[in-house]
C-alpha atoms as a PDB file:
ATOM      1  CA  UNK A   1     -34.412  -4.170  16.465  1.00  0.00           C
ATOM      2  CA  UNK A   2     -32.736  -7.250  15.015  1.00  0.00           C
ATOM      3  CA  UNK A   3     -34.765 -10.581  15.270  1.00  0.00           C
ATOM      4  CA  UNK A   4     -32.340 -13.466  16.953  1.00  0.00           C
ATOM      5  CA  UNK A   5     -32.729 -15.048  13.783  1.00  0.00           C
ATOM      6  CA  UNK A   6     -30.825 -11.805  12.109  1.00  0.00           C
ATOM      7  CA  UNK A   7     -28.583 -11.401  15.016  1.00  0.00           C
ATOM      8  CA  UNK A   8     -27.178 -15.144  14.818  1.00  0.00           C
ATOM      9  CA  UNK A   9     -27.111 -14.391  10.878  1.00  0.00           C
ATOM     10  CA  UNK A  10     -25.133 -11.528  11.404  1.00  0.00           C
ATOM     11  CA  UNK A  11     -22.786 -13.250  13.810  1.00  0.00           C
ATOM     12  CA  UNK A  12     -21.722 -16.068  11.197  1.00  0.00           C
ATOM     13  CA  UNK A  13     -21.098 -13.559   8.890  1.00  0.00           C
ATOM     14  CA  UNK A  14     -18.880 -11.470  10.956  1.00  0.00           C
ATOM     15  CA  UNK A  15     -17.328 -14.838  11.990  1.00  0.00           C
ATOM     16  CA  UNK A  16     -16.625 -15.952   8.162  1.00  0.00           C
ATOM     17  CA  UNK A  17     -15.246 -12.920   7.649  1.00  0.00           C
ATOM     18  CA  UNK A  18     -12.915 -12.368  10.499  1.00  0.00           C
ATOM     19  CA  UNK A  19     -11.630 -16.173   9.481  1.00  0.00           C
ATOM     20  CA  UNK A  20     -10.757 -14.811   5.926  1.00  0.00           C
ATOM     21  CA  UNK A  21      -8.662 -12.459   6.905  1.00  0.00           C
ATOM     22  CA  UNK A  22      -6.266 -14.435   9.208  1.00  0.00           C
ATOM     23  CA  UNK A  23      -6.225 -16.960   6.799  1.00  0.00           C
ATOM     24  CA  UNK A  24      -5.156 -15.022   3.857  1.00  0.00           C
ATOM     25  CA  UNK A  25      -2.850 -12.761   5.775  1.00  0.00           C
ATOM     26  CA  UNK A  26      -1.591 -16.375   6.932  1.00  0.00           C
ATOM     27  CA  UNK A  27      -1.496 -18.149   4.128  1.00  0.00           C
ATOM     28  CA  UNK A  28      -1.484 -15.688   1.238  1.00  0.00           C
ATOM     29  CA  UNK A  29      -4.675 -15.221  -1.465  1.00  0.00           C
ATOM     30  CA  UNK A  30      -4.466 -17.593  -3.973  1.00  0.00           C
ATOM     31  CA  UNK A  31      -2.977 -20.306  -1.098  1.00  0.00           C
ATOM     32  CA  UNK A  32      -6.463 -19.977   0.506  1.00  0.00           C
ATOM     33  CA  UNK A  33      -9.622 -21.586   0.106  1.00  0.00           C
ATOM     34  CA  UNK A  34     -13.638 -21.376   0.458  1.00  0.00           C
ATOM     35  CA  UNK A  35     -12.775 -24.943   2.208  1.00  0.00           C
ATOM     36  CA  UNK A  36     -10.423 -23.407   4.843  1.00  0.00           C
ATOM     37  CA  UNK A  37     -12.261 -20.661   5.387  1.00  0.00           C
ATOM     38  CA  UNK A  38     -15.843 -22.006   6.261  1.00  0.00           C
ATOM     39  CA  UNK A  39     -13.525 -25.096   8.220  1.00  0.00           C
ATOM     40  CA  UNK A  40     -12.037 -22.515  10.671  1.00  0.00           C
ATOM     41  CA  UNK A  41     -15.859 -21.302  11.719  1.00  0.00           C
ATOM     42  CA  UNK A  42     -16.963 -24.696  11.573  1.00  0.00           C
ATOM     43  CA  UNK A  43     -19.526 -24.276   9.116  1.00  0.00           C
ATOM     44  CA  UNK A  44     -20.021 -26.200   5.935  1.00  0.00           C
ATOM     45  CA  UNK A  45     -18.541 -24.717   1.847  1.00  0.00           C
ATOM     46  CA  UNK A  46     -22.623 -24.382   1.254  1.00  0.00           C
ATOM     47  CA  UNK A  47     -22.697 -22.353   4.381  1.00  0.00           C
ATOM     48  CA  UNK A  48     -19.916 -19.770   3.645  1.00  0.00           C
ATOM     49  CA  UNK A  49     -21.979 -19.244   0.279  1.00  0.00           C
ATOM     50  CA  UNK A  50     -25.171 -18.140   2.081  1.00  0.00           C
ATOM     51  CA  UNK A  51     -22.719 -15.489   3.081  1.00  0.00           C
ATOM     52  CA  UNK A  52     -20.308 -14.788   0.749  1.00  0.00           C
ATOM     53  CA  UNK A  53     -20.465 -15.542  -3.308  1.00  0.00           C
ATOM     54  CA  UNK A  54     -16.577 -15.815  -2.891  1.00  0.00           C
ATOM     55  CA  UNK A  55     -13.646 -15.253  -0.780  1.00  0.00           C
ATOM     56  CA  UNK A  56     -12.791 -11.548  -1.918  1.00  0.00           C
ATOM     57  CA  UNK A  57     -16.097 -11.083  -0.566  1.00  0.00           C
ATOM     58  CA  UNK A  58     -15.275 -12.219   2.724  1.00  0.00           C
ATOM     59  CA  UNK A  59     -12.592  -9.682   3.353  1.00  0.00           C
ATOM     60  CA  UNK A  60     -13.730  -6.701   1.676  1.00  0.00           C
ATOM     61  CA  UNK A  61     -16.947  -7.017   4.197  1.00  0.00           C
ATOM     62  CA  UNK A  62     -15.969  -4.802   6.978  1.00  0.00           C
ATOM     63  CA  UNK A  63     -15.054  -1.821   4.021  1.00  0.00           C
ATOM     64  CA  UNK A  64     -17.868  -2.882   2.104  1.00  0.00           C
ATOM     65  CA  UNK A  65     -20.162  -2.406   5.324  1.00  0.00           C
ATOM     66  CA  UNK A  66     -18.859   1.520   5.512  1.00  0.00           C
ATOM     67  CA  UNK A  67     -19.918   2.110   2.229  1.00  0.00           C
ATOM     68  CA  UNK A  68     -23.833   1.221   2.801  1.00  0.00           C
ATOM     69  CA  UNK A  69     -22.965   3.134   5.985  1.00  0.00           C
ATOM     70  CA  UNK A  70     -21.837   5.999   4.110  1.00  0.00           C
ATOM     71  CA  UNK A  71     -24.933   6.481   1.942  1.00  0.00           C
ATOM     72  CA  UNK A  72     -27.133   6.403   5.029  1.00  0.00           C
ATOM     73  CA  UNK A  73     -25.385   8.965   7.118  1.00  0.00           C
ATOM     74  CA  UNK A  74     -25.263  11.129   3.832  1.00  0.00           C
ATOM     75  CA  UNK A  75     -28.854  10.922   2.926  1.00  0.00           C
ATOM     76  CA  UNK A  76     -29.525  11.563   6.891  1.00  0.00           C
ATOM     77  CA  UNK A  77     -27.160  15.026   6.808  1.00  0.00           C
ATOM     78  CA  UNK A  78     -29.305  18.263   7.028  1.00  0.00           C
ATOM     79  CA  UNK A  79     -30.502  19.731   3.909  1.00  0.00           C
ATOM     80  CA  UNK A  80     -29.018  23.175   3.433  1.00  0.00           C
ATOM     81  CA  UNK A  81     -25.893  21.463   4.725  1.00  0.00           C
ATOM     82  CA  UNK A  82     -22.658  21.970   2.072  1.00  0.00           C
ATOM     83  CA  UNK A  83     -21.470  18.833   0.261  1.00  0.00           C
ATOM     84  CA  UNK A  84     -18.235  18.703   1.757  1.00  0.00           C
ATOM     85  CA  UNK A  85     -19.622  19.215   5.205  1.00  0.00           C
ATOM     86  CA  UNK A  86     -22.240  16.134   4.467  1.00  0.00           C
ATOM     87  CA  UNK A  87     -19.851  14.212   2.617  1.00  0.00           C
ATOM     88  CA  UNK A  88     -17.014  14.375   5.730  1.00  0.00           C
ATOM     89  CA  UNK A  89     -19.725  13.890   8.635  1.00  0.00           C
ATOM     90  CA  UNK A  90     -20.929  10.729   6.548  1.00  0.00           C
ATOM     91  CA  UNK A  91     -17.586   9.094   7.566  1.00  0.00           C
ATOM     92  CA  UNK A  92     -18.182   9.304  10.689  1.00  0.00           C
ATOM     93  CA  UNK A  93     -19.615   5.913  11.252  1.00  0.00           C
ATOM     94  CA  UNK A  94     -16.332   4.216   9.697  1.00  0.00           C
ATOM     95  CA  UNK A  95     -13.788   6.429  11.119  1.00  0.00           C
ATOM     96  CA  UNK A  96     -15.678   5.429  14.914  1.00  0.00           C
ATOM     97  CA  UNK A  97     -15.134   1.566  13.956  1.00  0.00           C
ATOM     98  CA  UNK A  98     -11.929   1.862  13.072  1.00  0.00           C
ATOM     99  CA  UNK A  99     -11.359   3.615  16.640  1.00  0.00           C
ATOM    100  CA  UNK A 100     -13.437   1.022  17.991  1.00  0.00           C
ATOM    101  CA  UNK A 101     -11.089  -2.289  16.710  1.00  0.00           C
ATOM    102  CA  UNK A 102      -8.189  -0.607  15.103  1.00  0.00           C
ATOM    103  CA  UNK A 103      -6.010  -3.265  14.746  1.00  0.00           C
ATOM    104  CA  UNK A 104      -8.666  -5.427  13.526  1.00  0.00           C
ATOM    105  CA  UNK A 105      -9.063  -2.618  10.560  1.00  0.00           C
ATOM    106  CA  UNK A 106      -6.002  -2.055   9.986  1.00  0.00           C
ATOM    107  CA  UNK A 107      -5.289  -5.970   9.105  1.00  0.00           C
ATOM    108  CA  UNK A 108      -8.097  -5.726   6.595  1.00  0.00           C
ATOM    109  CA  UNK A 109      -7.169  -2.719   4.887  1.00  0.00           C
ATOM    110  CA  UNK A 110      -3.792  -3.436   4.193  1.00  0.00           C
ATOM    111  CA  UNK A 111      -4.596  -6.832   3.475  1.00  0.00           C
ATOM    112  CA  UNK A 112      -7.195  -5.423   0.915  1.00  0.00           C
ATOM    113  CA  UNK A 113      -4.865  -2.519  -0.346  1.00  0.00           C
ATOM    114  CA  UNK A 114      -1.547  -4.823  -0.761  1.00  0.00           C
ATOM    115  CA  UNK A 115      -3.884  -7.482  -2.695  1.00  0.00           C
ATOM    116  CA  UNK A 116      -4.519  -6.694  -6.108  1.00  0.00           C
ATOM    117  CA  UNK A 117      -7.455  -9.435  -6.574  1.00  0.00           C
ATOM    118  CA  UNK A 118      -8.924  -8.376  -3.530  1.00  0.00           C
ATOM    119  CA  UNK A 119      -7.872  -4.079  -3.851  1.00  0.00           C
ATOM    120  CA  UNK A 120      -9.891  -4.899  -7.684  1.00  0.00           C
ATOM    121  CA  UNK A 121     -12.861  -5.967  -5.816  1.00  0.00           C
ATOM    122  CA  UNK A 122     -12.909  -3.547  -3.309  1.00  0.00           C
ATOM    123  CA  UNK A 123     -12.645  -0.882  -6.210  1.00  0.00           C
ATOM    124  CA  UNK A 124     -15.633  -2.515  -8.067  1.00  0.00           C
ATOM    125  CA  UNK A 125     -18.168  -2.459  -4.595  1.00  0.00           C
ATOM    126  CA  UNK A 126     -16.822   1.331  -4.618  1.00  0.00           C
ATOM    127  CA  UNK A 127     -17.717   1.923  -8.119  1.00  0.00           C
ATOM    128  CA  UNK A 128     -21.786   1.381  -6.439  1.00  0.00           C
ATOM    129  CA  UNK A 129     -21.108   3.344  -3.626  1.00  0.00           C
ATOM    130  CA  UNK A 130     -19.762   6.434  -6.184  1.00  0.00           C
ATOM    131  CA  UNK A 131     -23.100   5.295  -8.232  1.00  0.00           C
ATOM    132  CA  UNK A 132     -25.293   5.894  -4.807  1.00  0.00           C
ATOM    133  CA  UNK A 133     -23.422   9.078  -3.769  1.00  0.00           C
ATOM    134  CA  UNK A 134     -23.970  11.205  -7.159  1.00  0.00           C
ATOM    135  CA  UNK A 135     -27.677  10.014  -6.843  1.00  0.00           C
ATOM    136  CA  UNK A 136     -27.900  11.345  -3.267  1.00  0.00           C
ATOM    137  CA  UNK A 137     -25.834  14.635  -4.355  1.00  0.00           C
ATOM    138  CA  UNK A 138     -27.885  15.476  -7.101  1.00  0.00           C
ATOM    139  CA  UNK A 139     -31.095  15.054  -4.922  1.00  0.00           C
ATOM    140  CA  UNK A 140     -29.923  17.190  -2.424  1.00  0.00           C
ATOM    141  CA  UNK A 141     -28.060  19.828  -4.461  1.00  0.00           C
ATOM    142  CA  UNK A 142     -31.599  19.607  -6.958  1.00  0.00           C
ATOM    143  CA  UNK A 143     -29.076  19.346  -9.814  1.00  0.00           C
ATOM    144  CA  UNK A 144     -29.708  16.255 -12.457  1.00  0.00           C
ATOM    145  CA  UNK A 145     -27.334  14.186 -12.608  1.00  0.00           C
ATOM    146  CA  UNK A 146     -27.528  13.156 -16.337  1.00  0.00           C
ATOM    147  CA  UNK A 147     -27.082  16.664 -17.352  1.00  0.00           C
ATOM    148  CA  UNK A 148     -24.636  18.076 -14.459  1.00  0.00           C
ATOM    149  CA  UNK A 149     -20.932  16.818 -14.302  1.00  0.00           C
ATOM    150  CA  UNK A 150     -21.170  17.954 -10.661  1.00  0.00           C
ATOM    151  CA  UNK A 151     -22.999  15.394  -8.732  1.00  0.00           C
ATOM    152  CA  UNK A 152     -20.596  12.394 -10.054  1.00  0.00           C
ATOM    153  CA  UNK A 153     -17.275  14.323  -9.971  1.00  0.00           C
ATOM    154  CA  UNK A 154     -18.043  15.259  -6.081  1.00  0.00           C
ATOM    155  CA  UNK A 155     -18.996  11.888  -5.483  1.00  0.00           C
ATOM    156  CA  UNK A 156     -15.560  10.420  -7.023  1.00  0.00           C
ATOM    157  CA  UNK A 157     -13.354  13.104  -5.694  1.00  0.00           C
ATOM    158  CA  UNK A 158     -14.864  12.520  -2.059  1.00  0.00           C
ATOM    159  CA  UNK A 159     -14.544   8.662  -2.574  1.00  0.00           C
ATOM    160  CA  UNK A 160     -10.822   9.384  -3.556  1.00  0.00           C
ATOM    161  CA  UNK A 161     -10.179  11.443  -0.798  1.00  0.00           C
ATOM    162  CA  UNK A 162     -11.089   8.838   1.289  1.00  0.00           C
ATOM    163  CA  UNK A 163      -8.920   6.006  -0.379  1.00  0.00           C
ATOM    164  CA  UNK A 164      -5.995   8.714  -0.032  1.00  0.00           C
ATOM    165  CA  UNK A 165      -6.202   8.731   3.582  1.00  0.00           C
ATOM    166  CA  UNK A 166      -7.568   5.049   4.608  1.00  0.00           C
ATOM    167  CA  UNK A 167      -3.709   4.281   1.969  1.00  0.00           C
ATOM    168  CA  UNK A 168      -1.648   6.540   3.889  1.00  0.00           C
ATOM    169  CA  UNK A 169      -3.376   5.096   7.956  1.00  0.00           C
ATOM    170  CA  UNK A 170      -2.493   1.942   6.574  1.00  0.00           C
ATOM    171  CA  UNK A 171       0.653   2.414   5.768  1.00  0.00           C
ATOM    172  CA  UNK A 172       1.626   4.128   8.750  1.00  0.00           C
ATOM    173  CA  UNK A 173       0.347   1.251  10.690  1.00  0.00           C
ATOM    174  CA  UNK A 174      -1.747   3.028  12.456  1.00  0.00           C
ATOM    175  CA  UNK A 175       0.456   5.720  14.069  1.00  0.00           C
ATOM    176  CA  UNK A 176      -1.288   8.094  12.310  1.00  0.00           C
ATOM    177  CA  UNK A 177      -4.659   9.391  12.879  1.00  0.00           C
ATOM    178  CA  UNK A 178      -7.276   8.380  10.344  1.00  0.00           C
ATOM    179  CA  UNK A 179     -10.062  11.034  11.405  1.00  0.00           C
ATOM    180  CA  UNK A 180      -6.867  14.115  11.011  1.00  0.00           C
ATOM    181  CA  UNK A 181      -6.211  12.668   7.488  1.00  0.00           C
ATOM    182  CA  UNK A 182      -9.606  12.690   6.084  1.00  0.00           C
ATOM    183  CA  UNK A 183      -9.683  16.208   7.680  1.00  0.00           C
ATOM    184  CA  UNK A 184      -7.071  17.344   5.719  1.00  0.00           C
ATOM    185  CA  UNK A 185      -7.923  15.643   2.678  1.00  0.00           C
ATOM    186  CA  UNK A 186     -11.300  17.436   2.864  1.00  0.00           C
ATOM    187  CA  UNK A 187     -10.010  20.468   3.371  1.00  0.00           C
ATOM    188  CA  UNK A 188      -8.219  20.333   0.397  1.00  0.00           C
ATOM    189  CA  UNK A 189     -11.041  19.516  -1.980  1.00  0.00           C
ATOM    190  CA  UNK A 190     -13.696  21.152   0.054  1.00  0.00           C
ATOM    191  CA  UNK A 191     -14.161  23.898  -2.343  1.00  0.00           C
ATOM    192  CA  UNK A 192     -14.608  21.845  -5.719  1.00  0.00           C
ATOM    193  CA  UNK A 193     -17.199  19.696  -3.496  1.00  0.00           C
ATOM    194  CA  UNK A 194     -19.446  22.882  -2.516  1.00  0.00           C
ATOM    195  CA  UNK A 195     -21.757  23.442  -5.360  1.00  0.00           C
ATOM    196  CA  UNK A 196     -25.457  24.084  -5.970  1.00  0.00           C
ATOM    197  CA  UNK A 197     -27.867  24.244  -8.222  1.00  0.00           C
ATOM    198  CA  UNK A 198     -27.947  27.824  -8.717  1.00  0.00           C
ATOM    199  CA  UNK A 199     -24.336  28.425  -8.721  1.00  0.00           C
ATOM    200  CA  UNK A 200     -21.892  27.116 -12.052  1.00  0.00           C
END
C-alpha cells in the first residue's frame, strides 16, 4: 500500500498533468508554458520539475502510465500462454481506464496524436516499452533475443497494433469501441505473434 507521502505525490502529479492538457488543448503547444502549467495547480516552476523534466512529459503521462502497465500485466500472463493471447490480455489495464474516464482519454490522445512534438515523444517512451516487451517475449518464448528476429518484431507489431486502434478510437471520438478494435487488430496479426522456441 501507498505511504500518504506517495499518495499526495501521486496526486500532484496527476494534478500537473490533467492541467497540461487543458492548457495546451486551450492554448495550443508552443503557446504554453512550464509557468502556466505549474500556476493552474498552484505549485511553483521548481515544483512541476520534481514531476515532469518538461511539458511533453506532462501530457504523454496517462499513455506513458499504460505502457509500465503493459509490461507488468505481460510478465504476470501464464506461461504456456500464446503471445498474442498475453500480449492482448496485457491491455487490459488501459483499455479499463479508458472505460473508466473516457473523455478524459480521449482529450489526451488526440491531443498527443494531432501534436507532432508531443506524438514524437510519445513515440520515443514507446520505443522503451517495445525495448521491455521483446525482453519479456524472449524470456517467455526461451528464444534469445540477440539471435531471434522474433521477440522484437512481435513486440513492434503488437505495439503497432495498438497505435492502429488507440488512432482510429480517437478519431471516431469515441463512438467506437476501443476494446472491439484492438480485438480485431489482434486477430489480424495473431498468427505472426504466436511463435516458440521450437517452432521457425
Amino acid at each position: 500500500m501507498a505511504s500518504l507521502a506517495e499518495r499526495k505525490r501521486q496526486l500532484v502529479r496527476d494534478e500537473l498533468a490533467e492541467a497540461a492538457v487543458k492548457i495546451l488543448a486551450w492554448r495550443g503547444f508552443e503557446d504554453t508554458t512550464v509557468e502556466q502549467i505549474a500556476d493552474a495547480v498552484g505549485v511553483s516552476r521548481r515544483t512541476f520539475f520534481r514531476y515532469f523534466p518538461s511539458k511533453e512529459d506532462a501530457v504523454v503521462h496517462v499513455l506513458s502510465v499504460a505502457g509500465t502497465q503493459l509490461c507488468a500485466e505481460l510478465r504476470a500472463r501464464p506461461g504456456g500462454e500464446p503471445p498474442a493471447v498475453a500480449l492482448r490480455h496485457a491491455l487490459s489495464p488501459f483499455i479499463q481506464y479508458c472505460g473508466g474516464d473516457p473523455d478524459k482519454t480521449l482529450r489526451i490522445s488526440r491531443l498527443i496524436l494531432n501534436t507532432p512534438a508531443l506524438l514524437g515523444h510519445f513515440l520515443e517512451r514507446q520505443a522503451r516499452w517495445q525495448a521491455d516487451i521483446t525482453s519479456i517475449l524472449a524470456q517467455r518464448t526461451g528464444l534469445d533475443p540477440h539471435a531471434d528476429l522474433r521477440p522484437a518484431l512481435a513486440a513492434g507489431v503488437a505495439l503497432t497494433a495498438f497505435n492502429v486502434a488507440l488512432h482510429r478510437w480517437a478519431d471516431s471520438g469515441g463512438s467506437e469501441d476501443l476494446a472491439e478494435l484492438i480485438d480485431q487488430a489482434f486477430s489480424v496479426i495473431a498468427p505472426a505473434l504466436d511463435f516458440s522456441a521450437g517452432a521457425s
